[in-house]
N, C-alpha and C. Protein backbone atom coordinates (compact mmCIF):
# COMPACT_ATOMS: atom_id res chain seq x y z
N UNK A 1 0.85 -1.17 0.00
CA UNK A 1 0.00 0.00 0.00
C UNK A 1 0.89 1.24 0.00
N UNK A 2 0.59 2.30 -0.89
CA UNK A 2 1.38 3.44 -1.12
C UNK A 2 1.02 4.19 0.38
N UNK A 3 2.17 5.03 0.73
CA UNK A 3 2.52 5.89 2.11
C UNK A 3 0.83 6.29 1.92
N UNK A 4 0.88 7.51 0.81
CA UNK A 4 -0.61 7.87 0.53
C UNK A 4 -1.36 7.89 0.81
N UNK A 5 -1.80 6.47 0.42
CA UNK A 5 -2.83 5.50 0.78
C UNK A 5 -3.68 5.16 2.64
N UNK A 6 -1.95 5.11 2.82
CA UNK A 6 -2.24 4.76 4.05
C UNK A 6 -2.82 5.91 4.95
N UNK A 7 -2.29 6.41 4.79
CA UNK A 7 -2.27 7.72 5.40
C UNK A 7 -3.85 8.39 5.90
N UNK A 8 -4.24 8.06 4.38
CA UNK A 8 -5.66 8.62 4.25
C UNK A 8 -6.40 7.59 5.19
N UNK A 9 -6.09 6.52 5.29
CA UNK A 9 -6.56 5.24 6.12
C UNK A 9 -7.37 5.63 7.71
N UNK A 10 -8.32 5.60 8.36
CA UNK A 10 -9.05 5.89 9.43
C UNK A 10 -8.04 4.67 10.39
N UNK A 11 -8.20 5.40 11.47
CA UNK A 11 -7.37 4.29 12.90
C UNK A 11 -7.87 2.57 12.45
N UNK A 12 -9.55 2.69 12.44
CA UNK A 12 -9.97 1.07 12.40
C UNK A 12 -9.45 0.62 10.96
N UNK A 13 -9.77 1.17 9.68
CA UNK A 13 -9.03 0.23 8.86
C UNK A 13 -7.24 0.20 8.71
N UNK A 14 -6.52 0.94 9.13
CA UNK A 14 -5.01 0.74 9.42
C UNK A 14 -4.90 -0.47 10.45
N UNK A 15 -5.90 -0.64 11.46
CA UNK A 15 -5.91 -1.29 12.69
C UNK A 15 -6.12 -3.14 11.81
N UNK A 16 -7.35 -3.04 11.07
CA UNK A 16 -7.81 -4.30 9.94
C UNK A 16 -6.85 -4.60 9.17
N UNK A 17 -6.17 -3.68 8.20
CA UNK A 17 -4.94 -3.89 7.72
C UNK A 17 -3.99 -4.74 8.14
N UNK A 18 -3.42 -3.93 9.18
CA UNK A 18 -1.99 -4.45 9.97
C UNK A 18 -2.69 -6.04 10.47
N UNK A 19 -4.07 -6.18 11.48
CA UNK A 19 -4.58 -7.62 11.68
C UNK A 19 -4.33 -8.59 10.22
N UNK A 20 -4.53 -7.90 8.70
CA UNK A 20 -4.76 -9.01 8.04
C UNK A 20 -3.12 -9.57 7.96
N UNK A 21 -2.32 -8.07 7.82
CA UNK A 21 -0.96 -8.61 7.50
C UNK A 21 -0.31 -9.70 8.30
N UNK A 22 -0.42 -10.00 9.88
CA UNK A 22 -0.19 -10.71 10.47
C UNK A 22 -0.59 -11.87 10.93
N UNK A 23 -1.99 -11.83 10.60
CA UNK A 23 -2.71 -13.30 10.17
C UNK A 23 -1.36 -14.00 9.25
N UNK A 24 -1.31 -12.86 7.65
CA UNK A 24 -0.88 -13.61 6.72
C UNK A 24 0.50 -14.38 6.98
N UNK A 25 1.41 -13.54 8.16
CA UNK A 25 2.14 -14.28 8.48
C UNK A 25 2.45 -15.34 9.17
N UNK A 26 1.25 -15.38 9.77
CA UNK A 26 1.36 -16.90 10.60
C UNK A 26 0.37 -17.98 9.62
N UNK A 27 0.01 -17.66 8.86
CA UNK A 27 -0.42 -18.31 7.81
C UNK A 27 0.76 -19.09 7.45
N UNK A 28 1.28 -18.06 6.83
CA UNK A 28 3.01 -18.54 6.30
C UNK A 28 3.48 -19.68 7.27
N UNK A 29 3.72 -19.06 8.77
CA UNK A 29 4.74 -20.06 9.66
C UNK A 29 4.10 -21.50 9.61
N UNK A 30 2.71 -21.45 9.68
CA UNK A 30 1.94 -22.56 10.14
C UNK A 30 2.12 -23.54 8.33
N UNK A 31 2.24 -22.65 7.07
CA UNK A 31 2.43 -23.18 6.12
C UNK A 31 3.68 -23.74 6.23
N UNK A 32 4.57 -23.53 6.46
CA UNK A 32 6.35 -23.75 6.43
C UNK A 32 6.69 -24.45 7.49
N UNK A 33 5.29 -25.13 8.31
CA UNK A 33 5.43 -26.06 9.57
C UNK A 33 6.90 -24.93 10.52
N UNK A 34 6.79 -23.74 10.63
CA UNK A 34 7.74 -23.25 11.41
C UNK A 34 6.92 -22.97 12.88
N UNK A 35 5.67 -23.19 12.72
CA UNK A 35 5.02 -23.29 13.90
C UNK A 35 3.88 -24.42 13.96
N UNK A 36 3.56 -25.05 15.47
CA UNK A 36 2.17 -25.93 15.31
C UNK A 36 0.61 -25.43 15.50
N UNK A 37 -0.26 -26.19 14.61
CA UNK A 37 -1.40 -25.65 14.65
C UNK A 37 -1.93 -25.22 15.94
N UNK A 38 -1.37 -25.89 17.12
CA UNK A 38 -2.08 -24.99 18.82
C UNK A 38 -1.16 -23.79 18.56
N UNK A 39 -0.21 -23.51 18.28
CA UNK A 39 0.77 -22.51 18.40
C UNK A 39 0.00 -21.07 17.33
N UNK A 40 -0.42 -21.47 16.31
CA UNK A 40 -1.03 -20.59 15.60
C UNK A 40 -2.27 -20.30 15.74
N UNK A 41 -2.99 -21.23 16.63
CA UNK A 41 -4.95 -21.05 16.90
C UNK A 41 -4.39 -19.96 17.94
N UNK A 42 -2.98 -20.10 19.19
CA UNK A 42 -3.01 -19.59 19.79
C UNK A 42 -2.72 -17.85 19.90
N UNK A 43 -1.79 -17.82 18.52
CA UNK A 43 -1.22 -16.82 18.51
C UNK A 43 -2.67 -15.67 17.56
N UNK A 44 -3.24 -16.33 17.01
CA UNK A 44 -4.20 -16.37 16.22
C UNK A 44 -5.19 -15.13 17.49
N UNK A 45 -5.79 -16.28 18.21
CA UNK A 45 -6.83 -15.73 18.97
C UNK A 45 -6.37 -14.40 20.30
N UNK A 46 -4.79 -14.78 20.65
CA UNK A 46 -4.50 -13.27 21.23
C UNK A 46 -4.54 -11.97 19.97
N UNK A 47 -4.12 -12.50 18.84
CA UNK A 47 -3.95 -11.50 17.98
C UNK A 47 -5.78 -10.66 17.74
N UNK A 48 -6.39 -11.64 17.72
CA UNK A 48 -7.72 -11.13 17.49
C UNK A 48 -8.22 -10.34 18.65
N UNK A 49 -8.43 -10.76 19.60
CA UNK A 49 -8.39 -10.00 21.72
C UNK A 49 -7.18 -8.99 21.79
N UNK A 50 -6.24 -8.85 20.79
CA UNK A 50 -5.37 -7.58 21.48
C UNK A 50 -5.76 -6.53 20.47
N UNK A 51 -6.30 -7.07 19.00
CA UNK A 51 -6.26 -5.84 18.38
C UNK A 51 -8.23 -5.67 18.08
N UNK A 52 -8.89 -6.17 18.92
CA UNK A 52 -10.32 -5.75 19.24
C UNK A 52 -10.62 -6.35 17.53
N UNK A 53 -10.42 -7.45 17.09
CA UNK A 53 -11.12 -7.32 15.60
C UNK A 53 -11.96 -8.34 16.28
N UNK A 54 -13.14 -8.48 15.42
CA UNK A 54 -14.13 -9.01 15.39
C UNK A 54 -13.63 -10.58 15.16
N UNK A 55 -14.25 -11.62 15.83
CA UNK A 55 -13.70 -12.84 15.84
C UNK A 55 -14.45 -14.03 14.81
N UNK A 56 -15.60 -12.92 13.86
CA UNK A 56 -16.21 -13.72 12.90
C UNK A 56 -15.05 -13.60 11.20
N UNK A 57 -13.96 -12.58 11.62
CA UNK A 57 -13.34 -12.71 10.34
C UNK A 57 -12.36 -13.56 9.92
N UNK A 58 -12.27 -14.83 11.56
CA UNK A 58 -11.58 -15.64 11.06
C UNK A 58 -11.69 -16.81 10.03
């Protein structure tokens, strides 16, 4: 996403953003077996409870 872009971005969707980006990375770990599936439900569900997203977008 261009600086720009972001910029113009409201707190909650920068907030949705950054949640999807880090989903995508434990997507990754859990793809590359660099982590186990309790390890990623876990990291998963603090990630969802620390950054207030809604827990139906998993």
């Amino acid at each position: 996403m261009e600086q720009s872009a972001w910029d113009n971005l409201s707190y909650e969707e920068k907030n949705r953003q950054l949640f999807f980006q880090q989903k995508e990375l434990l997507d990754t770990f859990l793809e590359h077996h660099s982590i186990s599936k309790e390890q990623y439900d876990k990291s998963l569900g603090d990630l969802i409870v620390k950054m207030g997203i809604e827990a139906t977008i998993q």
